[in-house]
Protein backbone atom coordinates (compact mmCIF):
# COMPACT_ATOMS: atom_id res chain seq x y z
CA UNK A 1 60.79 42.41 1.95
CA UNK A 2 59.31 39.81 -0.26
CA UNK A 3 57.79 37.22 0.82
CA UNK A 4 55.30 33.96 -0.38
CA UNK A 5 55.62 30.48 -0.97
CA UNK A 6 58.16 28.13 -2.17
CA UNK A 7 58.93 28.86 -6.14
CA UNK A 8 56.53 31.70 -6.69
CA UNK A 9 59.18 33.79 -8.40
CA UNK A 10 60.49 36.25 -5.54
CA UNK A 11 63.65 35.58 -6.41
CA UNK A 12 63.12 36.22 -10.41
CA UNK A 13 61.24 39.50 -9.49
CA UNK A 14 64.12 40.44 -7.84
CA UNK A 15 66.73 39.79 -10.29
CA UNK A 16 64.89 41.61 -12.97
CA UNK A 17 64.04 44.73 -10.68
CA UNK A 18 67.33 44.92 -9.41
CA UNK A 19 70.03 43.63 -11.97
CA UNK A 20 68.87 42.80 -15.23
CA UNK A 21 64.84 43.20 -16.63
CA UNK A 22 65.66 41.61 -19.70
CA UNK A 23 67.03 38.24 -18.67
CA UNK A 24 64.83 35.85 -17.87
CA UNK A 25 66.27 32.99 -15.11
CA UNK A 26 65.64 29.61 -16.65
CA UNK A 27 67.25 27.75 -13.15
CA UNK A 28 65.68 27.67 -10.03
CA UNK A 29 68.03 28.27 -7.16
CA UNK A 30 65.93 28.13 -3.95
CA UNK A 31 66.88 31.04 -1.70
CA UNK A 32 68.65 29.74 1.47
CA UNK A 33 67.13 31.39 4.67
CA UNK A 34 66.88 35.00 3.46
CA UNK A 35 69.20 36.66 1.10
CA UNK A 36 68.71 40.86 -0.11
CA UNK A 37 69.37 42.92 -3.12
CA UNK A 38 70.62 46.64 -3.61
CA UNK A 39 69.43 48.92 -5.81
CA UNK A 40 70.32 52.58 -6.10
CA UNK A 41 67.93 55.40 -7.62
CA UNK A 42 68.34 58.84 -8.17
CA UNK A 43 65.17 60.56 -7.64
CA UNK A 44 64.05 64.13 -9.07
CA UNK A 45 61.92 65.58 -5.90
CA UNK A 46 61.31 69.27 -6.41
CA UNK A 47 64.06 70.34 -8.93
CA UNK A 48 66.63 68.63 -6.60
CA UNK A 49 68.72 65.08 -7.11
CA UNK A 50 68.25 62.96 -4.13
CA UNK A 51 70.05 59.76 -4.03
CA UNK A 52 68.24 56.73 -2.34
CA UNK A 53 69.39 53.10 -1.00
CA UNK A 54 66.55 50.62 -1.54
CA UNK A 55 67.37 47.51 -0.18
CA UNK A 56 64.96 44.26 -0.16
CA UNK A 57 65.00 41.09 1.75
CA UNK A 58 64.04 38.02 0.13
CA UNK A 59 62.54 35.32 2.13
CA UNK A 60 62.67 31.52 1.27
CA UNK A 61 59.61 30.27 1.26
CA UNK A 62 60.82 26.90 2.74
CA UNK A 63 58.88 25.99 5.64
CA UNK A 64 61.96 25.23 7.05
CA UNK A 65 62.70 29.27 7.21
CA UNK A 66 59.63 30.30 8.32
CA UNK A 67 60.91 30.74 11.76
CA UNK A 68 62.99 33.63 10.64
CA UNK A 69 60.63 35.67 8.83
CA UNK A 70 59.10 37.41 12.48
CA UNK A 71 62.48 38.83 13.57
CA UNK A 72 62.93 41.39 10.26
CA UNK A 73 58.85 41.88 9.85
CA UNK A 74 59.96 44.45 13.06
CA UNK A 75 62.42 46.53 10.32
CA UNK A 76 60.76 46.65 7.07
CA UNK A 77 58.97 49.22 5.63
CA UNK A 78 57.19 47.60 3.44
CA UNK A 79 56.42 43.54 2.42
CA UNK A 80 55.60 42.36 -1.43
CA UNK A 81 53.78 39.36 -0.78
CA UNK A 82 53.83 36.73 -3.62
């Protein structure tokens, strides 16, 4: 999950992590609520291909969506803050 305040670039990090790290996003599209990316990775762990599913939330940083953030803190593994 990433979260932080309004137009801090969690959305940008995101799109370069996940789709394309050479394309920079010149328009800002605020996130609505929360939206996620998927990202699969094959990882080498002792000699052996093991497929993985990462999947991360990003949060608006609205105000207006704050509300929201508690109910997913309860699944996430881990939280990027911004």
């Amino acid at each position: 999950m990433v979260v932080g305040n309004e137009k801090c670039g969690k959305t940008h990090l995101l799109h370069r992590f996940i789709e394309n790290p050479d394309i920079y996003l010149n328009d800002y599209k605020p996130t609505d609520g929360i939206d996620y990316k998927v990202k699969y990775k094959t990882l080498l762990i002792n000699k052996q291909k093991n497929n993985h599913k990462l999947q991360i939330w990003d949060c608006s940083g609205a105000l207006k969506y704050r509300h929201l953030l508690p109910s997913f803190y309860k699944k996430v593994g881990a939280i990027i803050l911004c």
